[in-house]
PDB file of N, CA and C in Angstrom:
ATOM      1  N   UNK A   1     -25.031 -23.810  36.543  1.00  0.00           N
ATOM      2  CA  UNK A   1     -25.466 -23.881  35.164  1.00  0.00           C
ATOM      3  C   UNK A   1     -26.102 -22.558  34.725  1.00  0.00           C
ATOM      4  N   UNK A   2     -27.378 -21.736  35.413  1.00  0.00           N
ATOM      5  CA  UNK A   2     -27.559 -20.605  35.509  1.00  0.00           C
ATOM      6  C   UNK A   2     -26.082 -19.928  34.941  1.00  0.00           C
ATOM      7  N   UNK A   3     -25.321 -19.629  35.927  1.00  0.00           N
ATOM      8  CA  UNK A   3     -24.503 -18.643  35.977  1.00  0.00           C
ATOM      9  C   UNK A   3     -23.773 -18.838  34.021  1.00  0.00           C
ATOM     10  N   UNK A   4     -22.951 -20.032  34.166  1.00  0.00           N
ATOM     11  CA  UNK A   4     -22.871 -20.506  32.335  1.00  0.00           C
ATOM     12  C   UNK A   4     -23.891 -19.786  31.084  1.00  0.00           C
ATOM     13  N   UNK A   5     -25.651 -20.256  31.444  1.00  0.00           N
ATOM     14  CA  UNK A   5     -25.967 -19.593  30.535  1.00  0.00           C
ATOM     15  C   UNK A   5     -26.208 -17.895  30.667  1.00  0.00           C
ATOM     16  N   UNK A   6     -25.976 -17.214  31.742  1.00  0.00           N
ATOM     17  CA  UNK A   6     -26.176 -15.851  31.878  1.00  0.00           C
ATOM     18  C   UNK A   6     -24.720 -15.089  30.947  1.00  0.00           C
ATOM     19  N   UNK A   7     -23.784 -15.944  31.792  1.00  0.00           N
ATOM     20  CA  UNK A   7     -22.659 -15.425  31.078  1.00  0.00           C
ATOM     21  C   UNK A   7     -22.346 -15.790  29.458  1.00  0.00           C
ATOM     22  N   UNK A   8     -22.894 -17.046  29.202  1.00  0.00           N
ATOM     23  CA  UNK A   8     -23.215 -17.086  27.245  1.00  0.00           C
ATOM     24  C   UNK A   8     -24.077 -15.950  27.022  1.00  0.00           C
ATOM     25  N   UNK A   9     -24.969 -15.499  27.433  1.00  0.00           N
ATOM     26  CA  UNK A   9     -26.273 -14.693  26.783  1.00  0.00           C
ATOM     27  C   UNK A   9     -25.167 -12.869  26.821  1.00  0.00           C
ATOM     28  N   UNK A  10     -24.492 -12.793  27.887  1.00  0.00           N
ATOM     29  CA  UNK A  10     -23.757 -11.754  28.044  1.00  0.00           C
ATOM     30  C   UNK A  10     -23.111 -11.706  26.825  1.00  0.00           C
ATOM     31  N   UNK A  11     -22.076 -12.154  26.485  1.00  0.00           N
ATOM     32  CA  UNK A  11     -20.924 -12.535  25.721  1.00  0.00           C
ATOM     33  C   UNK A  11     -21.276 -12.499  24.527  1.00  0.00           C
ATOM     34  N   UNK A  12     -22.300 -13.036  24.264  1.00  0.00           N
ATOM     35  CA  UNK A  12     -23.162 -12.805  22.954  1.00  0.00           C
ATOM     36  C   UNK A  12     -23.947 -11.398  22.450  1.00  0.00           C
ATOM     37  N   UNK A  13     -24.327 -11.190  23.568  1.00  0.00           N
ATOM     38  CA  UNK A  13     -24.945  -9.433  23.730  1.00  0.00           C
ATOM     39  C   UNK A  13     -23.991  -8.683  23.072  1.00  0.00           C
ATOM     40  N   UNK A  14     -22.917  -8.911  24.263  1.00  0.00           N
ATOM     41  CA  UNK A  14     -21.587  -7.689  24.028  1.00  0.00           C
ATOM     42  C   UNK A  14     -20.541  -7.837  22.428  1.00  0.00           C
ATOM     43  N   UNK A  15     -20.617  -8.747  21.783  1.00  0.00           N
ATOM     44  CA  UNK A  15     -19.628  -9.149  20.585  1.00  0.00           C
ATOM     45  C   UNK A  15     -20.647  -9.300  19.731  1.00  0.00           C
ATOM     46  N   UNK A  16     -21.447  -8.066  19.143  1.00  0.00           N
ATOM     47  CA  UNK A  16     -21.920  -7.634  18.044  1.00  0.00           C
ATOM     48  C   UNK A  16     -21.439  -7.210  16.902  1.00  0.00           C
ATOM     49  N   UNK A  17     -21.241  -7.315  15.869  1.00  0.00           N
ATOM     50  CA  UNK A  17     -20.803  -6.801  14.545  1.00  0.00           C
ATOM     51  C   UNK A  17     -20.225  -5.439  14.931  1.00  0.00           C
ATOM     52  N   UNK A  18     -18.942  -5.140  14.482  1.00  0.00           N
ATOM     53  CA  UNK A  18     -18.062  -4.119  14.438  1.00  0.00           C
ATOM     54  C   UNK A  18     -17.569  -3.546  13.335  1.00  0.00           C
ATOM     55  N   UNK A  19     -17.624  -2.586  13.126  1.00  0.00           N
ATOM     56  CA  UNK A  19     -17.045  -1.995  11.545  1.00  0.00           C
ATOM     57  C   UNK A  19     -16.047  -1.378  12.237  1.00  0.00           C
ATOM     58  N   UNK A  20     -14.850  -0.729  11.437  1.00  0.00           N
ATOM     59  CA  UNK A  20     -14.370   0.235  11.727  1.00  0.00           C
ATOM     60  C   UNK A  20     -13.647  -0.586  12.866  1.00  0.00           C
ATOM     61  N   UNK A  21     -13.233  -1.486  13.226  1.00  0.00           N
ATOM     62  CA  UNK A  21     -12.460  -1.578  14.373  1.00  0.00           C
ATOM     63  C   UNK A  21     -11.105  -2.138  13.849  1.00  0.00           C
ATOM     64  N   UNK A  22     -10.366  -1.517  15.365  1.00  0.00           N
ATOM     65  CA  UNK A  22      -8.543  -2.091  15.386  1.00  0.00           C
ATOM     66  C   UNK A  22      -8.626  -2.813  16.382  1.00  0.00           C
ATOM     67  N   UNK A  23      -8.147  -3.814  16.464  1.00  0.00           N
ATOM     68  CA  UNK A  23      -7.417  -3.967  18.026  1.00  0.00           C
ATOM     69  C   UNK A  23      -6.334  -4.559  18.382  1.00  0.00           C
ATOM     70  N   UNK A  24      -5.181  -4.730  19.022  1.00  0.00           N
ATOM     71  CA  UNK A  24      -4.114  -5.340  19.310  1.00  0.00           C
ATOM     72  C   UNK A  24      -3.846  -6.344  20.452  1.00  0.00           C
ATOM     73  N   UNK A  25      -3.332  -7.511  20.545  1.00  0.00           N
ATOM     74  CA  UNK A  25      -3.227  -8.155  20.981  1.00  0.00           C
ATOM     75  C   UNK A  25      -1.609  -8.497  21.441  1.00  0.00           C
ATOM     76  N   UNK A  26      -1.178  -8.265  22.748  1.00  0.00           N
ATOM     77  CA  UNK A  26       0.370  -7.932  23.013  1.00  0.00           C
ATOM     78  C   UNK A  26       0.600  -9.187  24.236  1.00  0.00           C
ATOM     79  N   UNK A  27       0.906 -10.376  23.773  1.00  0.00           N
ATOM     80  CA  UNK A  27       1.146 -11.331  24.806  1.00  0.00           C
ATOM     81  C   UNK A  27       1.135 -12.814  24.374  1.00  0.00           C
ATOM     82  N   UNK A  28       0.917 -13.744  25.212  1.00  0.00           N
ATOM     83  CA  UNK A  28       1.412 -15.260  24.046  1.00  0.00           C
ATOM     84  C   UNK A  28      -0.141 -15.648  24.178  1.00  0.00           C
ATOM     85  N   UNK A  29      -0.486 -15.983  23.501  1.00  0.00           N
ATOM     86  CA  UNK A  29      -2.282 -16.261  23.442  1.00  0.00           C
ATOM     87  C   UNK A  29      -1.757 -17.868  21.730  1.00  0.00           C
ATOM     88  N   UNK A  30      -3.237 -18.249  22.478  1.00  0.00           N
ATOM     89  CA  UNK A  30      -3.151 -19.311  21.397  1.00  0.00           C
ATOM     90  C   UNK A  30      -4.719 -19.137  20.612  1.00  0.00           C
ATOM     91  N   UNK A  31      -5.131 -19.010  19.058  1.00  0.00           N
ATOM     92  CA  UNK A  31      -6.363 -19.074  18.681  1.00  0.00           C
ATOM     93  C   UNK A  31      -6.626 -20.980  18.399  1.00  0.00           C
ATOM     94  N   UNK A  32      -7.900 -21.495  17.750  1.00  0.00           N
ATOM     95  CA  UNK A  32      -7.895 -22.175  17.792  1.00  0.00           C
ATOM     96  C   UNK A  32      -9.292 -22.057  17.085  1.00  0.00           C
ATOM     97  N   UNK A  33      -9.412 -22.537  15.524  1.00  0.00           N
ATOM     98  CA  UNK A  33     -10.629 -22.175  14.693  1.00  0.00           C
ATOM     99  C   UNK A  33     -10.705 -23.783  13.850  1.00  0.00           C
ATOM    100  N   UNK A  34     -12.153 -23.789  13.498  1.00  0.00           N
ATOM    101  CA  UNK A  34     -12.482 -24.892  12.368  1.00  0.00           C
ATOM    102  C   UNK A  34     -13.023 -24.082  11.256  1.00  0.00           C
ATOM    103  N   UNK A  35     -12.797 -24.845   9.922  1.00  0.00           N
ATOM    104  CA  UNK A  35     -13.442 -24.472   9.014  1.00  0.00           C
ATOM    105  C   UNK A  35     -14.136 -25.626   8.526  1.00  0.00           C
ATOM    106  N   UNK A  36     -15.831 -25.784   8.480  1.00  0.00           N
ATOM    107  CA  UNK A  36     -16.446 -26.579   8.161  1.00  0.00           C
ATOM    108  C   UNK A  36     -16.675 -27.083   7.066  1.00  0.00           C
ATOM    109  N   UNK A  37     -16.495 -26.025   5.765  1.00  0.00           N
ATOM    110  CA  UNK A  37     -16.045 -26.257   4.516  1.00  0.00           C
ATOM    111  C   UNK A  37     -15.301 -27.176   3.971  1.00  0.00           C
ATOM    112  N   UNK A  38     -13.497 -27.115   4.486  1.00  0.00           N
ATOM    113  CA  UNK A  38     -12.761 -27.951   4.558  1.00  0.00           C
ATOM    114  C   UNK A  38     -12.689 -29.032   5.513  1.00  0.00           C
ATOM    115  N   UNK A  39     -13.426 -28.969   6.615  1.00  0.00           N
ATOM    116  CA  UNK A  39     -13.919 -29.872   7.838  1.00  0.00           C
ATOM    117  C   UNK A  39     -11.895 -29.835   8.476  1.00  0.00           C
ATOM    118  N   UNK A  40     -11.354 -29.027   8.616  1.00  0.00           N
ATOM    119  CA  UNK A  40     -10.070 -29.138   8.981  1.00  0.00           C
ATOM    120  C   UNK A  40      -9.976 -27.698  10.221  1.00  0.00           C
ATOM    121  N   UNK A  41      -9.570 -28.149  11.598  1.00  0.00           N
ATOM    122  CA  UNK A  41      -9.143 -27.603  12.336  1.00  0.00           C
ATOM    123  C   UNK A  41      -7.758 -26.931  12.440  1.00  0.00           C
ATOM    124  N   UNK A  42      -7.385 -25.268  12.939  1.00  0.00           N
ATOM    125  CA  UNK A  42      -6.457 -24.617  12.633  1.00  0.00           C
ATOM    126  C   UNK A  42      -5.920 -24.213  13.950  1.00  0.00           C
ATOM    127  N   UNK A  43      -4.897 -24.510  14.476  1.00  0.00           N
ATOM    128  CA  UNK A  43      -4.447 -23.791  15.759  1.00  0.00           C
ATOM    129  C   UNK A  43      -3.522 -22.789  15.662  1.00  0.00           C
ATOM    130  N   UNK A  44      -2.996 -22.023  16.016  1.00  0.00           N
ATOM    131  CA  UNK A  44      -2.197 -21.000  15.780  1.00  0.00           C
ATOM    132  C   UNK A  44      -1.586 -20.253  17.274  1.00  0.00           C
ATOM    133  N   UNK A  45      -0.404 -20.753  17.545  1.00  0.00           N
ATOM    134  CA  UNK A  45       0.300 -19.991  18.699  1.00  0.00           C
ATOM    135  C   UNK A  45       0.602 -18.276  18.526  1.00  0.00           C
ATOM    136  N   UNK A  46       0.729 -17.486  19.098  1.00  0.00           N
ATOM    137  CA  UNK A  46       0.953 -16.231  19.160  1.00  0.00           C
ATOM    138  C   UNK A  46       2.250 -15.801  20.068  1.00  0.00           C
ATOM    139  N   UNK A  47       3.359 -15.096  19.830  1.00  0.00           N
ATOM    140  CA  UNK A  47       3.832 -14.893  21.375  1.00  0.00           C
ATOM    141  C   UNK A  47       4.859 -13.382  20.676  1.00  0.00           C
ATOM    142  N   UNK A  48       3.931 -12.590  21.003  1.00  0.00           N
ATOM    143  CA  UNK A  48       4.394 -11.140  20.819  1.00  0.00           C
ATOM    144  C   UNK A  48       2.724 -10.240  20.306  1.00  0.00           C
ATOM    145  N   UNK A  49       3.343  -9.686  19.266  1.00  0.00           N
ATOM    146  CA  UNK A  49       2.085  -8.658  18.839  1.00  0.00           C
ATOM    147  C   UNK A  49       0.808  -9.231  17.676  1.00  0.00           C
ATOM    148  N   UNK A  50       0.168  -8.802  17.775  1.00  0.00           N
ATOM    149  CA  UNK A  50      -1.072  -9.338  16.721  1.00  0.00           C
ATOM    150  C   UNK A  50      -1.963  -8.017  16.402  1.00  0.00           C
ATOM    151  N   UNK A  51      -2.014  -7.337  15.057  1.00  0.00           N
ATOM    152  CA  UNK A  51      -3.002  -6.615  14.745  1.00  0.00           C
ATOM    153  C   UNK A  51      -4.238  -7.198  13.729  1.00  0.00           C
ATOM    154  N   UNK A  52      -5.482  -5.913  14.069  1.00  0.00           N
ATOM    155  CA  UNK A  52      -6.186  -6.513  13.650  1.00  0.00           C
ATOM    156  C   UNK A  52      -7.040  -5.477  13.156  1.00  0.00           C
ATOM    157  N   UNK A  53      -7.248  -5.394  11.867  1.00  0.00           N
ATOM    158  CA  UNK A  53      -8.188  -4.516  11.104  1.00  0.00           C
ATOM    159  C   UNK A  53      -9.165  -4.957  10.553  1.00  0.00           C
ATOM    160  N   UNK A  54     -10.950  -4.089  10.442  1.00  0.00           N
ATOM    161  CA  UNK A  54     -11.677  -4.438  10.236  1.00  0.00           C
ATOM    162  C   UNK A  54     -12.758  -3.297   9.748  1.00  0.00           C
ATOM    163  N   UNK A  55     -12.168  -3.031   8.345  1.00  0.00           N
ATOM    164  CA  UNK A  55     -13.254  -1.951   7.926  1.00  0.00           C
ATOM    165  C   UNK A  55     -14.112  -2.177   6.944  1.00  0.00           C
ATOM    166  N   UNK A  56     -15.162  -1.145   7.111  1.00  0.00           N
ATOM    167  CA  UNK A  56     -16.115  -0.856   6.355  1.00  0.00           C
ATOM    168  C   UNK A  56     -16.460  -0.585   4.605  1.00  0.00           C
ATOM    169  N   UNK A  57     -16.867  -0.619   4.100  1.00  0.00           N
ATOM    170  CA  UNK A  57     -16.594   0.116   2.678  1.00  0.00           C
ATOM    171  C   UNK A  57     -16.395   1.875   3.145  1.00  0.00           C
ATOM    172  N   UNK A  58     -15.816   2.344   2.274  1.00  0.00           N
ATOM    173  CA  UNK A  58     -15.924   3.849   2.202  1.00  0.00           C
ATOM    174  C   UNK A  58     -15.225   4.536   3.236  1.00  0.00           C
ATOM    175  N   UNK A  59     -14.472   3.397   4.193  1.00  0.00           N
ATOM    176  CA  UNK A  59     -13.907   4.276   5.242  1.00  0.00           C
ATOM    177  C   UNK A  59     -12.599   3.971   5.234  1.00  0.00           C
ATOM    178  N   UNK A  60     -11.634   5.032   6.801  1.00  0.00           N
ATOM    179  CA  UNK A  60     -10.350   5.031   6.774  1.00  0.00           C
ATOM    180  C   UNK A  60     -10.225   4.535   8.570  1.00  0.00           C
ATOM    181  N   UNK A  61      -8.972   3.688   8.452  1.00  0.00           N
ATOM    182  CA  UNK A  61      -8.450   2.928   9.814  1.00  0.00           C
ATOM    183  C   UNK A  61      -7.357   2.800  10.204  1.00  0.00           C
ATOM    184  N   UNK A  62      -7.067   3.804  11.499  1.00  0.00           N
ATOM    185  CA  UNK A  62      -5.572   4.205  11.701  1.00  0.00           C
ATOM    186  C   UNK A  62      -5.305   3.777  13.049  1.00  0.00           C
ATOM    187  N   UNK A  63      -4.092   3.099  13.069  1.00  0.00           N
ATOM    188  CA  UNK A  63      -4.425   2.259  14.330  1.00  0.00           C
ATOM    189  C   UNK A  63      -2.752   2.759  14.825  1.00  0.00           C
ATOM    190  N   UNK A  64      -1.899   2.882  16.052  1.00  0.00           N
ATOM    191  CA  UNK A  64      -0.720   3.684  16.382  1.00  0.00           C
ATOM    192  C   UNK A  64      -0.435   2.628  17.785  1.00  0.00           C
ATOM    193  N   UNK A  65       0.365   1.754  17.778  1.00  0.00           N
ATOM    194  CA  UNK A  65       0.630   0.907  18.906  1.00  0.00           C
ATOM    195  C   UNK A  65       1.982   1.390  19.141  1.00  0.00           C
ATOM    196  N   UNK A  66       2.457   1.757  20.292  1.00  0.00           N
ATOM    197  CA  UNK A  66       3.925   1.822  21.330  1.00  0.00           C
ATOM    198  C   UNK A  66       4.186   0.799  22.689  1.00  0.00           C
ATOM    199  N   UNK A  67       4.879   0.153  22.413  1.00  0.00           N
ATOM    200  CA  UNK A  67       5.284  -0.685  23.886  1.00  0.00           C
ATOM    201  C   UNK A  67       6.892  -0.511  24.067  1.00  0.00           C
ATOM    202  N   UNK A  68       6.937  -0.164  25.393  1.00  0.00           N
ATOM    203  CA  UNK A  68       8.221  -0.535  25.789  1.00  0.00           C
ATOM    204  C   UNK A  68       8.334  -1.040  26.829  1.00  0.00           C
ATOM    205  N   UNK A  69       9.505  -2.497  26.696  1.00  0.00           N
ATOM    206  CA  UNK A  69       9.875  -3.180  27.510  1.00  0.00           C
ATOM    207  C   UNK A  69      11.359  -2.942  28.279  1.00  0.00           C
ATOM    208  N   UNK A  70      11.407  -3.220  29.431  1.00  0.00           N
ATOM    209  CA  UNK A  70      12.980  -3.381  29.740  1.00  0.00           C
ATOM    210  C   UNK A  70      12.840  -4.199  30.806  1.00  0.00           C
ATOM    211  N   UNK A  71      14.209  -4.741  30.491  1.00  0.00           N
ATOM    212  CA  UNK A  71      14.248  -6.468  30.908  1.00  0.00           C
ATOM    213  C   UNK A  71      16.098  -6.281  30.799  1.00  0.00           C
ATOM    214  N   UNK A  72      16.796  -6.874  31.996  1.00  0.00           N
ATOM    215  CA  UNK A  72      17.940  -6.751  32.333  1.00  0.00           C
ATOM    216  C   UNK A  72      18.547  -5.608  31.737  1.00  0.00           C
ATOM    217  N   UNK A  73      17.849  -4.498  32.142  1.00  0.00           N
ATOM    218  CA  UNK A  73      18.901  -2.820  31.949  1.00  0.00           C
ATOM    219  C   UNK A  73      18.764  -2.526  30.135  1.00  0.00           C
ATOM    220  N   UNK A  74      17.996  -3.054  29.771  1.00  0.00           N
ATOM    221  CA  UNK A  74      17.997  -2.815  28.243  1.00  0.00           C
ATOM    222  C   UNK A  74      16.092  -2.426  27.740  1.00  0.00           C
ATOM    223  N   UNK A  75      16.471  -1.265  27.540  1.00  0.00           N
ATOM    224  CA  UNK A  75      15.016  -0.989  27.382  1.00  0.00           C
ATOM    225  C   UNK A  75      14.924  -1.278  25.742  1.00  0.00           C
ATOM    226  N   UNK A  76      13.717  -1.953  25.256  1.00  0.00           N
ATOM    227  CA  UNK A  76      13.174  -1.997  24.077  1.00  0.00           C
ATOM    228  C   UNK A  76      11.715  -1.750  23.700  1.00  0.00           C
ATOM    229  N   UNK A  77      11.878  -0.406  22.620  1.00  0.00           N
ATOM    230  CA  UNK A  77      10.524   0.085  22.416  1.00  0.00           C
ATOM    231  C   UNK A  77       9.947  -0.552  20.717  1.00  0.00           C
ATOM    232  N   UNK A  78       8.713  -0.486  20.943  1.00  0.00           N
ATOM    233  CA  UNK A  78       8.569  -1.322  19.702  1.00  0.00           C
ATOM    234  C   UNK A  78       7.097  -0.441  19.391  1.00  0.00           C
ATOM    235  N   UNK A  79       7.183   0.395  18.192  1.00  0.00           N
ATOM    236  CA  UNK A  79       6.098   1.247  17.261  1.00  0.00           C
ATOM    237  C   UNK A  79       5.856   0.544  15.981  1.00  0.00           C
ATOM    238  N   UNK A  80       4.332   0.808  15.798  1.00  0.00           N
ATOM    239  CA  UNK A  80       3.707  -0.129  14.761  1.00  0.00           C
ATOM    240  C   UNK A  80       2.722   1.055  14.459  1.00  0.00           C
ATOM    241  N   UNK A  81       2.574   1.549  12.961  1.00  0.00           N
ATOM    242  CA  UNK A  81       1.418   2.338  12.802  1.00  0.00           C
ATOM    243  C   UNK A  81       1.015   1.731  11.512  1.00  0.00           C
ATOM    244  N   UNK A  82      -0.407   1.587  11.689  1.00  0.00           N
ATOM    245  CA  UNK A  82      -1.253   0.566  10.600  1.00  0.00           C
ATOM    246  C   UNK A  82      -1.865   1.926  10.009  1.00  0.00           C
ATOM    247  N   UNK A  83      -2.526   1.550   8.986  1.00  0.00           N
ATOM    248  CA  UNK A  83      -3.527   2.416   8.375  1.00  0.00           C
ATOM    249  C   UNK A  83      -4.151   1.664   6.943  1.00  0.00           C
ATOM    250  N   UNK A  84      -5.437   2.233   6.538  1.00  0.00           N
ATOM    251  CA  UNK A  84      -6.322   1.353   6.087  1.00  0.00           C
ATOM    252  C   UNK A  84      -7.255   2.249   5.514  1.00  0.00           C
ATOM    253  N   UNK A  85      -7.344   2.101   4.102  1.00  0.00           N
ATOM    254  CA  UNK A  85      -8.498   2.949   3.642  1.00  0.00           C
ATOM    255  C   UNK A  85      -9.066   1.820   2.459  1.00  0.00           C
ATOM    256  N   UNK A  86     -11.057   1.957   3.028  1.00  0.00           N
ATOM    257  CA  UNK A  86     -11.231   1.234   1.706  1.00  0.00           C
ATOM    258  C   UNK A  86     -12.266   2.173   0.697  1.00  0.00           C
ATOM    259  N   UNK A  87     -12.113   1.954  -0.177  1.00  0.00           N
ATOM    260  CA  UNK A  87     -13.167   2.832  -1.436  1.00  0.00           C
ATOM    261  C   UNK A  87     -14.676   1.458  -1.286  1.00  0.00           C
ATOM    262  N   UNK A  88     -15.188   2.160  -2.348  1.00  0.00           N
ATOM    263  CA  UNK A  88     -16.575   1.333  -2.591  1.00  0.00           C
ATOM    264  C   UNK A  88     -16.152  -0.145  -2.699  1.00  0.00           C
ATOM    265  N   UNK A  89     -17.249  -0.643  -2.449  1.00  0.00           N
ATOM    266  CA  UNK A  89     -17.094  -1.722  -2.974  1.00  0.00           C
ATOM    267  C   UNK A  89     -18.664  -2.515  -3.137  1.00  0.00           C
ATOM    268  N   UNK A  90     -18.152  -3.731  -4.367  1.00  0.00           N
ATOM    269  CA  UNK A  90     -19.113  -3.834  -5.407  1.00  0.00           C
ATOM    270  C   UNK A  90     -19.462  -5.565  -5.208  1.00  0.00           C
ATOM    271  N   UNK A  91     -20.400  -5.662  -4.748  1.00  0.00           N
ATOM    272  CA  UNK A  91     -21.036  -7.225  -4.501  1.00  0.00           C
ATOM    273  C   UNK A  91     -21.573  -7.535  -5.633  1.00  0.00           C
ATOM    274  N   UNK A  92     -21.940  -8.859  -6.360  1.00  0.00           N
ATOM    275  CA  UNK A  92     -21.926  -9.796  -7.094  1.00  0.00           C
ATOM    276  C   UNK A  92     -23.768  -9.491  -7.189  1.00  0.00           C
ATOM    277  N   UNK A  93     -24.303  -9.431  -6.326  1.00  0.00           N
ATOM    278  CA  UNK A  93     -25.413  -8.710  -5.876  1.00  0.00           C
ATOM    279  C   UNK A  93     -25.294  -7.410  -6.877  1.00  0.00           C
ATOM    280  N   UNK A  94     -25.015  -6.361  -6.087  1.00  0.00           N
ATOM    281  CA  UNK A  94     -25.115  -4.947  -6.820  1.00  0.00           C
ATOM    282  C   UNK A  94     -24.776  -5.670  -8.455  1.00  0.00           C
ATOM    283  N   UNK A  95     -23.747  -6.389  -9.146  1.00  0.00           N
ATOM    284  CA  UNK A  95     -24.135  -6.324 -10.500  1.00  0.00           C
ATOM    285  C   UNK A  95     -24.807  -7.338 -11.136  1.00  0.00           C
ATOM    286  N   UNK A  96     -25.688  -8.180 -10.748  1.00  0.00           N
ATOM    287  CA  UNK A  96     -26.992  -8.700 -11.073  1.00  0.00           C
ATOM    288  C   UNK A  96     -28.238  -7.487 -10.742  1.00  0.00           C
ATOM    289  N   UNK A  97     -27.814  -6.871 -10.091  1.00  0.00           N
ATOM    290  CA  UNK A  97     -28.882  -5.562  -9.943  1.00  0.00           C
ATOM    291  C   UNK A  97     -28.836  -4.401 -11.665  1.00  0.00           C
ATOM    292  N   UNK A  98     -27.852  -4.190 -11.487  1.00  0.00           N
ATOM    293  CA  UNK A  98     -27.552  -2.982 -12.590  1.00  0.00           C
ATOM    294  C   UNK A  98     -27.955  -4.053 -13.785  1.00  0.00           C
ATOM    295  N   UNK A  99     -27.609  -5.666 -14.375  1.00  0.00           N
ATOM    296  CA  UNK A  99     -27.695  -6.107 -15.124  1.00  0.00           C
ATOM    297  C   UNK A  99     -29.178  -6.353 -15.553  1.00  0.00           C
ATOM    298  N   UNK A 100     -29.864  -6.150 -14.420  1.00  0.00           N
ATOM    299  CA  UNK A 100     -31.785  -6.589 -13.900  1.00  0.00           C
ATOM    300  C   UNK A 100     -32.132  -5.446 -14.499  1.00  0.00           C
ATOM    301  N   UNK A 101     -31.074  -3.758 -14.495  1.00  0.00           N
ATOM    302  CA  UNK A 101     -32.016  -2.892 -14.961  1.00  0.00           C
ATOM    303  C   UNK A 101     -32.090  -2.664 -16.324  1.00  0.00           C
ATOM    304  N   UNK A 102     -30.808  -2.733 -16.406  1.00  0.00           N
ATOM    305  CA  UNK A 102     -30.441  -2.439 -17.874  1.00  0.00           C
ATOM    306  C   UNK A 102     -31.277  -3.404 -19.044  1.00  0.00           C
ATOM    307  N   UNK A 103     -31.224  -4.732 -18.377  1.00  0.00           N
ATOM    308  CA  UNK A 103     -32.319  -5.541 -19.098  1.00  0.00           C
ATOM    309  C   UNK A 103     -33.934  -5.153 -19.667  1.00  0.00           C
ATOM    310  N   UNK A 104     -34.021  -4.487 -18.411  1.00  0.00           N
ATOM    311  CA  UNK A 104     -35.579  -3.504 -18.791  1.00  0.00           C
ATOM    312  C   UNK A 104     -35.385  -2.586 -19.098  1.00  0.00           C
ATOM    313  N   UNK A 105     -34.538  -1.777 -18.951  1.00  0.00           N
ATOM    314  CA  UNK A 105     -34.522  -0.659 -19.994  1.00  0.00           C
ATOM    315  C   UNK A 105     -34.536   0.643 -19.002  1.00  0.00           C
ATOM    316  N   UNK A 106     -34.556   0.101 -17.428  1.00  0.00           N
ATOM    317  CA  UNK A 106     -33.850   1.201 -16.238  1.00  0.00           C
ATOM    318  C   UNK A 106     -33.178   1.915 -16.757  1.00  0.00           C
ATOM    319  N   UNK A 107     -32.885   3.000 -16.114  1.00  0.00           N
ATOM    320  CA  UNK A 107     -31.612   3.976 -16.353  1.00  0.00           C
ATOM    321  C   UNK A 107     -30.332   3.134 -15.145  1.00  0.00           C
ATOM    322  N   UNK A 108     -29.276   2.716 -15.709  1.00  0.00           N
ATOM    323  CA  UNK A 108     -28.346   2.262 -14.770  1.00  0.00           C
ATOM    324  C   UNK A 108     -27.814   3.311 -13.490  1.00  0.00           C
ATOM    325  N   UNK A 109     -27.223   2.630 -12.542  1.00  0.00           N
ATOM    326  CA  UNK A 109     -26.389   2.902 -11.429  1.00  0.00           C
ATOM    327  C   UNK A 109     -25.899   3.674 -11.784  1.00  0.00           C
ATOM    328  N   UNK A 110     -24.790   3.873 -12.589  1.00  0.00           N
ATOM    329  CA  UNK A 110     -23.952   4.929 -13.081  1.00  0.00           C
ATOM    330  C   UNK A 110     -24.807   6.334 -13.580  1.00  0.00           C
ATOM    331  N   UNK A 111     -25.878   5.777 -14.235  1.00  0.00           N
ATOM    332  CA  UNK A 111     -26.240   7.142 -14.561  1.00  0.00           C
ATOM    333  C   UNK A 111     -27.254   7.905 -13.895  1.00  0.00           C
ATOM    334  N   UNK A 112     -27.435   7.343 -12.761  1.00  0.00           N
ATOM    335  CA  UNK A 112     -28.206   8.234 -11.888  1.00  0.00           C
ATOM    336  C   UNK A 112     -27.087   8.811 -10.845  1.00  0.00           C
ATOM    337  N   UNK A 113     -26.490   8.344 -11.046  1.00  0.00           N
ATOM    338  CA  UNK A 113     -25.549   8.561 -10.052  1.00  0.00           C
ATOM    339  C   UNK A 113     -24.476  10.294 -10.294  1.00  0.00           C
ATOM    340  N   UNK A 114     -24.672  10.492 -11.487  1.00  0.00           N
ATOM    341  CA  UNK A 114     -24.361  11.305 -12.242  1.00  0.00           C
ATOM    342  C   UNK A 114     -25.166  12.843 -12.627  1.00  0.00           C
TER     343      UNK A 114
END
């Protein structure tokens, strides 16, 4: 039991919030998610490639996968290049903010910004 919760407390340590990440997934894997909202469970088989992007505001994400297989005298190569750029972006938040200033008579976002 020890060993269970050492290895939860690990696992949890190590899978911290990631910006900026790619990663690929090359093999038959199965996910398996709930959404509590809809209270409806989602399974999803996999059996080949899976990408996966995950950026930040303001940044760029270039991700370059090559595999080659050969399997009875027939080689097959398989290239995938992702890429990903995001600009600003504007939470519902930030414009109840600018709307909070402008109400008082702040100088807005835009114009300090300027």
């Amino acid at each position: 039991m020890k060993r269970i919760l050492a290895a939860t407390a690990v696992a949890i340590l190590l899978t911290s919030c990631g910006h900026n990440l790619g990663t690929v997934v090359h093999g038959k894997f199965i996910n398996i998610g709930y959404d509590p909202e809809i209270n409806k469970v989602g399974i999803q088989y996999v059996d080949g490639i899976m990408m996966t992007g995950v950026n930040k505001e303001l940044s760029k994400n270039k991700l370059k996968f090559i595999d080659s297989v050969e399997k009875d005298g027939i080689k097959t190569t398989t290239e995938i290049d992702y890429a990903n750029e995001n600009g600003a972006q504007v939470t519902g938040y930030q414009v109840d903010l600018e709307k909070a200033r402008q109400a008082n008579g702040g100088p807005s976002q835009s114009a300090t910004a300027e």
